[in-house]
C-alpha atoms as a PDB file:
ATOM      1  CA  UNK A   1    -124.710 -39.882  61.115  1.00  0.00           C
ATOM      2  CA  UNK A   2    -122.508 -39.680  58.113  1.00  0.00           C
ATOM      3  CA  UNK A   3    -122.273 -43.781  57.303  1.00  0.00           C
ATOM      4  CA  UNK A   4    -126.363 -43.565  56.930  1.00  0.00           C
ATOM      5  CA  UNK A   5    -126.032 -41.255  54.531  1.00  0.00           C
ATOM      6  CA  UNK A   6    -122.887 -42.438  52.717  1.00  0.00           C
ATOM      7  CA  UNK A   7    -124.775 -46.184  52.343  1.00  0.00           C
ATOM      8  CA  UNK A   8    -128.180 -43.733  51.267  1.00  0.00           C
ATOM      9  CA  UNK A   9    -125.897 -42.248  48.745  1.00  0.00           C
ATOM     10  CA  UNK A  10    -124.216 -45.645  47.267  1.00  0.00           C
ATOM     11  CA  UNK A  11    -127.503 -47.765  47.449  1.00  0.00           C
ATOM     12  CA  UNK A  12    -128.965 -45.067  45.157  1.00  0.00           C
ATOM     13  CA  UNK A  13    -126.294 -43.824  42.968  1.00  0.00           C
ATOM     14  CA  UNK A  14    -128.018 -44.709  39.733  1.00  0.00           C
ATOM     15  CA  UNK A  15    -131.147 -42.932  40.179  1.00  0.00           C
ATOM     16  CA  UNK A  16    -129.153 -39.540  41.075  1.00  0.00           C
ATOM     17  CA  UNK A  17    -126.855 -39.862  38.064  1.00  0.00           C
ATOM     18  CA  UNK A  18    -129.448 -40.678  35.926  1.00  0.00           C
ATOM     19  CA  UNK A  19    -130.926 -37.170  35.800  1.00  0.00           C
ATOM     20  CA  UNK A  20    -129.201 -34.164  34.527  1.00  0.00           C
ATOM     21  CA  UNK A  21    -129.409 -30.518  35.721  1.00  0.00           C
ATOM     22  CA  UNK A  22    -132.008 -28.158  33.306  1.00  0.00           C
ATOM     23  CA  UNK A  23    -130.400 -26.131  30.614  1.00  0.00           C
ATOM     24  CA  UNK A  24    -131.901 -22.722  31.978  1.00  0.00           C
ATOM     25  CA  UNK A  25    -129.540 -23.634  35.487  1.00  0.00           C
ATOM     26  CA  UNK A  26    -126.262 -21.610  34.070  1.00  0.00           C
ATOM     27  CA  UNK A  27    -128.598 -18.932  32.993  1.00  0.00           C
ATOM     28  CA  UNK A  28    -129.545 -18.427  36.619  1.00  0.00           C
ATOM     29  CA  UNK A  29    -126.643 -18.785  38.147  1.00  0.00           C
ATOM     30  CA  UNK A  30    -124.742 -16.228  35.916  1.00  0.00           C
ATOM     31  CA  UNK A  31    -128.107 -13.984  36.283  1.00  0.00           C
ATOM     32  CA  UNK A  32    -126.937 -13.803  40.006  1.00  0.00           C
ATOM     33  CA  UNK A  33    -123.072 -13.496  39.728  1.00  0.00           C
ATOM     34  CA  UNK A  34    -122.447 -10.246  39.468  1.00  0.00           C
ATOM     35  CA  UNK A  35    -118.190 -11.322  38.935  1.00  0.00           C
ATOM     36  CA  UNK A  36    -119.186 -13.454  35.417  1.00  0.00           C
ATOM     37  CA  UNK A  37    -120.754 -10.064  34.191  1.00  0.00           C
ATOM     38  CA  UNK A  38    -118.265  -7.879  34.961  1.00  0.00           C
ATOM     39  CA  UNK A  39    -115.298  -9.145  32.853  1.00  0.00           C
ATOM     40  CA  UNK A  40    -117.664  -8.484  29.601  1.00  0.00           C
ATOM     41  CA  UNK A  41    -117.559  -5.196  29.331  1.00  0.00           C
ATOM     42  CA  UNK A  42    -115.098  -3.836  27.294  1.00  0.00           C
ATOM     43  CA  UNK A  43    -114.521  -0.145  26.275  1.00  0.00           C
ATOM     44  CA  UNK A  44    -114.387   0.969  22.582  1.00  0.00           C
ATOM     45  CA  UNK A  45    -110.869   2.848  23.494  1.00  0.00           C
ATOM     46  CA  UNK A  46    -109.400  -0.781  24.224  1.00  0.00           C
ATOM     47  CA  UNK A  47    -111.173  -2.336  20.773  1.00  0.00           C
ATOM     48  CA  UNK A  48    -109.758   0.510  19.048  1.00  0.00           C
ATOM     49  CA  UNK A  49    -105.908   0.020  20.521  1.00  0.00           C
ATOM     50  CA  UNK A  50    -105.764  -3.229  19.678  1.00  0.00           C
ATOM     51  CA  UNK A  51    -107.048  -3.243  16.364  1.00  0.00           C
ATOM     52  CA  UNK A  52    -104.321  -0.246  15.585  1.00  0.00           C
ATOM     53  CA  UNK A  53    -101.366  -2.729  17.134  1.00  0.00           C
ATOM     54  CA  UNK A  54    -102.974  -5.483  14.914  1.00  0.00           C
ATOM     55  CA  UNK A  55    -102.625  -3.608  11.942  1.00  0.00           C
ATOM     56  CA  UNK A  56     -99.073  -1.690  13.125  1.00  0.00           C
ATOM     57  CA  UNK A  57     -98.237  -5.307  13.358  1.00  0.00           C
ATOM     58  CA  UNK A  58     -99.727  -6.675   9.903  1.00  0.00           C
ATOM     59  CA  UNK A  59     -98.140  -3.190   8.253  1.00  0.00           C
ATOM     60  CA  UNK A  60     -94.496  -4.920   9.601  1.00  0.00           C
ATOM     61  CA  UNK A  61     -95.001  -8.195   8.644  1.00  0.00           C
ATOM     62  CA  UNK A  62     -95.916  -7.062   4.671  1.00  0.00           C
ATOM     63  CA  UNK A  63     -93.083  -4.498   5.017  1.00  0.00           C
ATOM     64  CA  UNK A  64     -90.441  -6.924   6.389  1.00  0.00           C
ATOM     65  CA  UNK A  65     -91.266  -9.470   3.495  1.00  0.00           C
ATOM     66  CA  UNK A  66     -90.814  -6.976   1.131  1.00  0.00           C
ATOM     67  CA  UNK A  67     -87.747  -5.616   1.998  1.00  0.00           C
ATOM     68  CA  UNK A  68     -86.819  -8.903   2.045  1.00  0.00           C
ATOM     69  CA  UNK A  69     -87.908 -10.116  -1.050  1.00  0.00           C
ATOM     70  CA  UNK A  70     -86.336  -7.215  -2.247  1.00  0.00           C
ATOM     71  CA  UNK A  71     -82.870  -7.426  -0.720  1.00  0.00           C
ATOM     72  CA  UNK A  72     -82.551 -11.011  -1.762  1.00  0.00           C
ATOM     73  CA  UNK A  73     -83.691  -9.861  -5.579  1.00  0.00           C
ATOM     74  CA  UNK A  74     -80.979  -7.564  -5.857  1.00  0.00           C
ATOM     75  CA  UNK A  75     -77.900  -9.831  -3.899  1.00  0.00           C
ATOM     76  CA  UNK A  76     -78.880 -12.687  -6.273  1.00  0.00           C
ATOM     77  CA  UNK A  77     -76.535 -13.085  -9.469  1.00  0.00           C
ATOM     78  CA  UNK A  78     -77.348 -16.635 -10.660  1.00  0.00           C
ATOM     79  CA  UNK A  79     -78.098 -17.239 -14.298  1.00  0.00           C
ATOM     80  CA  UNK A  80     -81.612 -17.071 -15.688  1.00  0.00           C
ATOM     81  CA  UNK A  81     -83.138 -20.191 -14.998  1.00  0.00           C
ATOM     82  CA  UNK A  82     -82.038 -20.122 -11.139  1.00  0.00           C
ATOM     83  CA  UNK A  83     -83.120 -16.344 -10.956  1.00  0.00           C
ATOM     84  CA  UNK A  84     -86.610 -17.646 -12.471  1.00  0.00           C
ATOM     85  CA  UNK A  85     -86.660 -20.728 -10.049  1.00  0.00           C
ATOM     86  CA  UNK A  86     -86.228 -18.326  -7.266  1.00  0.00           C
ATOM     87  CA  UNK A  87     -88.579 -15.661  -8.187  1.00  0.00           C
ATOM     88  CA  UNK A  88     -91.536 -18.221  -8.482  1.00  0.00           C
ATOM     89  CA  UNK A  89     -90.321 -19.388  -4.911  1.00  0.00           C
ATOM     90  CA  UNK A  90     -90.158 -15.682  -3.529  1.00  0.00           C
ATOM     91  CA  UNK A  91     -93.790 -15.419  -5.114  1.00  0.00           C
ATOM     92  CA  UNK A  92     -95.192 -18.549  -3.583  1.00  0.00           C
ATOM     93  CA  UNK A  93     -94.028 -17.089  -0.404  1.00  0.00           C
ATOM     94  CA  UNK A  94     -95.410 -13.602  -0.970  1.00  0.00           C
ATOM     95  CA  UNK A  95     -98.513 -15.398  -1.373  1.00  0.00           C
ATOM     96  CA  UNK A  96     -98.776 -17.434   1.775  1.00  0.00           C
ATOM     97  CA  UNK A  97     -96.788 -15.149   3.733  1.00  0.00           C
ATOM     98  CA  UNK A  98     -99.811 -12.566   3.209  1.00  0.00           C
ATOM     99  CA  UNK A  99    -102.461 -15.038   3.461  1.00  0.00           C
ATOM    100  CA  UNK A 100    -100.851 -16.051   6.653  1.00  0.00           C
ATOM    101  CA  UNK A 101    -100.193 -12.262   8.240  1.00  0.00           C
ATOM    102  CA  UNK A 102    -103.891 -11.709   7.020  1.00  0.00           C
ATOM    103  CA  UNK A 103    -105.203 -14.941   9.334  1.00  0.00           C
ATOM    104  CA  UNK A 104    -103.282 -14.022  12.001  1.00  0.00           C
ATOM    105  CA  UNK A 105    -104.753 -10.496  12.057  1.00  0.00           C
ATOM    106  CA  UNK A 106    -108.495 -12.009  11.763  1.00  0.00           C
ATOM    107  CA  UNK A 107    -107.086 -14.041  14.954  1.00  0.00           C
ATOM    108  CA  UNK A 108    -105.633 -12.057  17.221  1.00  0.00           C
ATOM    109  CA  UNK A 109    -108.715  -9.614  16.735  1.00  0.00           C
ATOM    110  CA  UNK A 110    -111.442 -11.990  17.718  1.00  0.00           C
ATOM    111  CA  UNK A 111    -108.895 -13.486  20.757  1.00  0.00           C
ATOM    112  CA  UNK A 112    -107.978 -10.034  22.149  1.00  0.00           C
ATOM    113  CA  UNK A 113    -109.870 -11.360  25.235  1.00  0.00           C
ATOM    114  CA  UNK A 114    -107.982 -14.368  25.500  1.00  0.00           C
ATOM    115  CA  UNK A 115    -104.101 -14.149  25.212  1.00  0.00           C
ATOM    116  CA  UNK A 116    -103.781 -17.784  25.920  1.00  0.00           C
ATOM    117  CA  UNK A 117    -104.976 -18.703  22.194  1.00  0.00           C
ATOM    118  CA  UNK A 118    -102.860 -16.108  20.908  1.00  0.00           C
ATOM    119  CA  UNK A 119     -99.610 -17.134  22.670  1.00  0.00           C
ATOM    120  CA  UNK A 120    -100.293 -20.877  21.433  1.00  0.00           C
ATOM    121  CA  UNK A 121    -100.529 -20.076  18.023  1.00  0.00           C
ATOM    122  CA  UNK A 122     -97.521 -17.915  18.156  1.00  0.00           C
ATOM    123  CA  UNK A 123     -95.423 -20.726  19.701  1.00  0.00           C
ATOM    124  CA  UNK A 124     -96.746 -22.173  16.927  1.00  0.00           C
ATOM    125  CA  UNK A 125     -95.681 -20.371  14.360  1.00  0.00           C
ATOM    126  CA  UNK A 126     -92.623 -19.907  15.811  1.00  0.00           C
ATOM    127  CA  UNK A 127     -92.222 -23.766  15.318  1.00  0.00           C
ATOM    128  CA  UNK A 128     -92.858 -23.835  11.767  1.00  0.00           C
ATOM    129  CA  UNK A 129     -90.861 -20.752  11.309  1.00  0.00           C
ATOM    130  CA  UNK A 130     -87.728 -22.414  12.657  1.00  0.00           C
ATOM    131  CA  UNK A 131     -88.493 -25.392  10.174  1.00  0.00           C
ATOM    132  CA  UNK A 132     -89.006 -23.244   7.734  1.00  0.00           C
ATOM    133  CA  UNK A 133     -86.001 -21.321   8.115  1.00  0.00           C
ATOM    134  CA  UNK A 134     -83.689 -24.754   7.741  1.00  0.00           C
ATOM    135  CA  UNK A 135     -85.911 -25.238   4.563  1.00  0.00           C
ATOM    136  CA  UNK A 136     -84.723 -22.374   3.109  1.00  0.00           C
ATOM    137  CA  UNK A 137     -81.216 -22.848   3.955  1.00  0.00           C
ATOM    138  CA  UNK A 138     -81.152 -26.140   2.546  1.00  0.00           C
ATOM    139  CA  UNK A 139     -82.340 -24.714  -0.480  1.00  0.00           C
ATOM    140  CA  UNK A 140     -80.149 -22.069  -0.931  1.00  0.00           C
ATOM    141  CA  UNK A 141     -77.728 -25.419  -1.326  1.00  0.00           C
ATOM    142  CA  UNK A 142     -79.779 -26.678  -4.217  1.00  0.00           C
ATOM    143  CA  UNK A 143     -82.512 -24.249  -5.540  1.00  0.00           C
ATOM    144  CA  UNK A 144     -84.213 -27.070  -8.505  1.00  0.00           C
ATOM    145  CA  UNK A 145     -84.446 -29.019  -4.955  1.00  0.00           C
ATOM    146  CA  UNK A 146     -88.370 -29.874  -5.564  1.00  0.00           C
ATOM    147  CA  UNK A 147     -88.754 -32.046  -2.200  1.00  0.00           C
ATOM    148  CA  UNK A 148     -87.061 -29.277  -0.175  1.00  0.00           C
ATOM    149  CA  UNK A 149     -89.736 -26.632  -2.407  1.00  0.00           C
ATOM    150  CA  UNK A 150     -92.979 -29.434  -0.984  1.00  0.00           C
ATOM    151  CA  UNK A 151     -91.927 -28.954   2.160  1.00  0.00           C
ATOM    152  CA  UNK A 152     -91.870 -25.068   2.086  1.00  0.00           C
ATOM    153  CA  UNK A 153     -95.436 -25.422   0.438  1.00  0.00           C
ATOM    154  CA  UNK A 154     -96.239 -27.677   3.005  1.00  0.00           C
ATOM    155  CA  UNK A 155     -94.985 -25.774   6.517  1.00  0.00           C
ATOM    156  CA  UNK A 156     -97.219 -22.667   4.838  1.00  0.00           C
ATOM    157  CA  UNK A 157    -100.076 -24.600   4.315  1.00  0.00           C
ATOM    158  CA  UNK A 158     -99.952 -25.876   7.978  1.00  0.00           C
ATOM    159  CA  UNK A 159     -99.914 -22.672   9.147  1.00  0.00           C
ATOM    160  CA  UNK A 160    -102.159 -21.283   6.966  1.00  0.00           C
ATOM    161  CA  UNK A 161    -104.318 -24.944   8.549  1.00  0.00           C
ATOM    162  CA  UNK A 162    -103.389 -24.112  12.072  1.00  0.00           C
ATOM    163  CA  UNK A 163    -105.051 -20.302  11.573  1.00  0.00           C
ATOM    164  CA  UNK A 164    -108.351 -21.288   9.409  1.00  0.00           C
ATOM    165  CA  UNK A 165    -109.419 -24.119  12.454  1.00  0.00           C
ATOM    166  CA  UNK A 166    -108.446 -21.721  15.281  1.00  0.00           C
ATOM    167  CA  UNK A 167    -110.816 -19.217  13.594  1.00  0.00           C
ATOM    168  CA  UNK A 168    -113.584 -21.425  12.512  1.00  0.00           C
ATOM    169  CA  UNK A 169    -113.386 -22.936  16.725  1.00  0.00           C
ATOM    170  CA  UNK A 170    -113.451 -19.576  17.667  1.00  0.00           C
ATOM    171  CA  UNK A 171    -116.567 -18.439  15.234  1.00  0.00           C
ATOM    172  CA  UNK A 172    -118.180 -21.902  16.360  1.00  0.00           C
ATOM    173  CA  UNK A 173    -117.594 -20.522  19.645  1.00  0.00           C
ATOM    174  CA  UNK A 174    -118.998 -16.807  19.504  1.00  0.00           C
ATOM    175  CA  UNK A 175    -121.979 -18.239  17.540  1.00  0.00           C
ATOM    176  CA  UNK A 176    -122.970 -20.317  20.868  1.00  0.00           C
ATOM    177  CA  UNK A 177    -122.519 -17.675  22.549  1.00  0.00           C
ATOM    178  CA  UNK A 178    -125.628 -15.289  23.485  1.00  0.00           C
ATOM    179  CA  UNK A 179    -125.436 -11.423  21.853  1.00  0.00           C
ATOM    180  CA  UNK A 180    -125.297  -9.172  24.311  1.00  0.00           C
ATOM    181  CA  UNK A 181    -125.256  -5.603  23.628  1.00  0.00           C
ATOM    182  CA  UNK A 182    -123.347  -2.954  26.211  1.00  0.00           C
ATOM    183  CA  UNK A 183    -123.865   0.752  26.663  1.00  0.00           C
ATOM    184  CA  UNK A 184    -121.355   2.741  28.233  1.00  0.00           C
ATOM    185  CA  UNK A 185    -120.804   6.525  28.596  1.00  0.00           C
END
């Protein structure tokens, strides 16, 4: 019985892959499952938490580079020009370093439901940290260094790349996705 339909099957493959299943077909079938509606709902108590560790966590980040900005403005005693150099290179990393924390907020808020994005782009980060970390140590060798300043510029604006496509995927994402609005008491 099964080598009938097995030489049914072959003989008219073509004609079976040639048609594709109707859009409205995952409508109905997540109409019916009652386990792809549950994991939806979300209560405003859990929105709420995470957005408060979000900014606990952007409040740290803005309060660790200052302190360390700060901490390396008053341990410097170079001459002007190198106390110049480095203040325009503590600014520049103000600058991303904010624009960066500010990303990764907008980020981690709109993949609280999905902490496999979230611990990619931290492994990430944690990547380009590490190279930038050996950046700055080779400056601190030669501060007029200007292909060891590119590179800074460049590991921030990777990150700063890495966090503006994971949120426009992720807005590309929630846009295809249907608005559903839940009640709950």
């Amino acid at each position: 019985m099964k080598k009938p339909l097995q030489d049914f099957i072959n003989h008219n493959r073509e004609a079976f892959d040639a048609d594709l299943p109707a859009p409205e077909l995952w409508e109905k079938i997540t109409a019916r499952s009652p386990e792809l509606k549950k994991g939806r709902k979300r209560s405003l108590t859990v929105t709420m938490q995470r957005m408060a560790a979000a900014a606990v966590l952007l409040l740290m980040v803005a309060s660790g580079l200052y302190w360390l900005t700060n901490e390396q403005n008053f341990h410097t005693n170079r001459d002007g020009e190198m106390h110049r150099a480095q203040f325009e290179i503590q600014e520049a990393s103000r600058f991303y370093e904010l624009q960066i924390a500010d990303k990764k907020h907008k980020v981690f808020e709109l993949t609280a439901k999905d902490p496999a994005i979230r611990q990619g782009i931290e492994m990430d980060m944690a990547d380009l940290d590490e190279v930038l970390l050996q950046l700055k140590n080779d400056l601190n060798d030669d501060v007029a260094n200007a292909e060891v300043l590119a590179a800074m510029i460049q590991n921030y604006r990777l990150k700063l790349e890495i966090l503006e496509q994971t949120l426009q995927f992720i807005e590309q994402e929630e846009a295809k996705q249907p608005k559903e609005i839940l009640y709950e008491l």
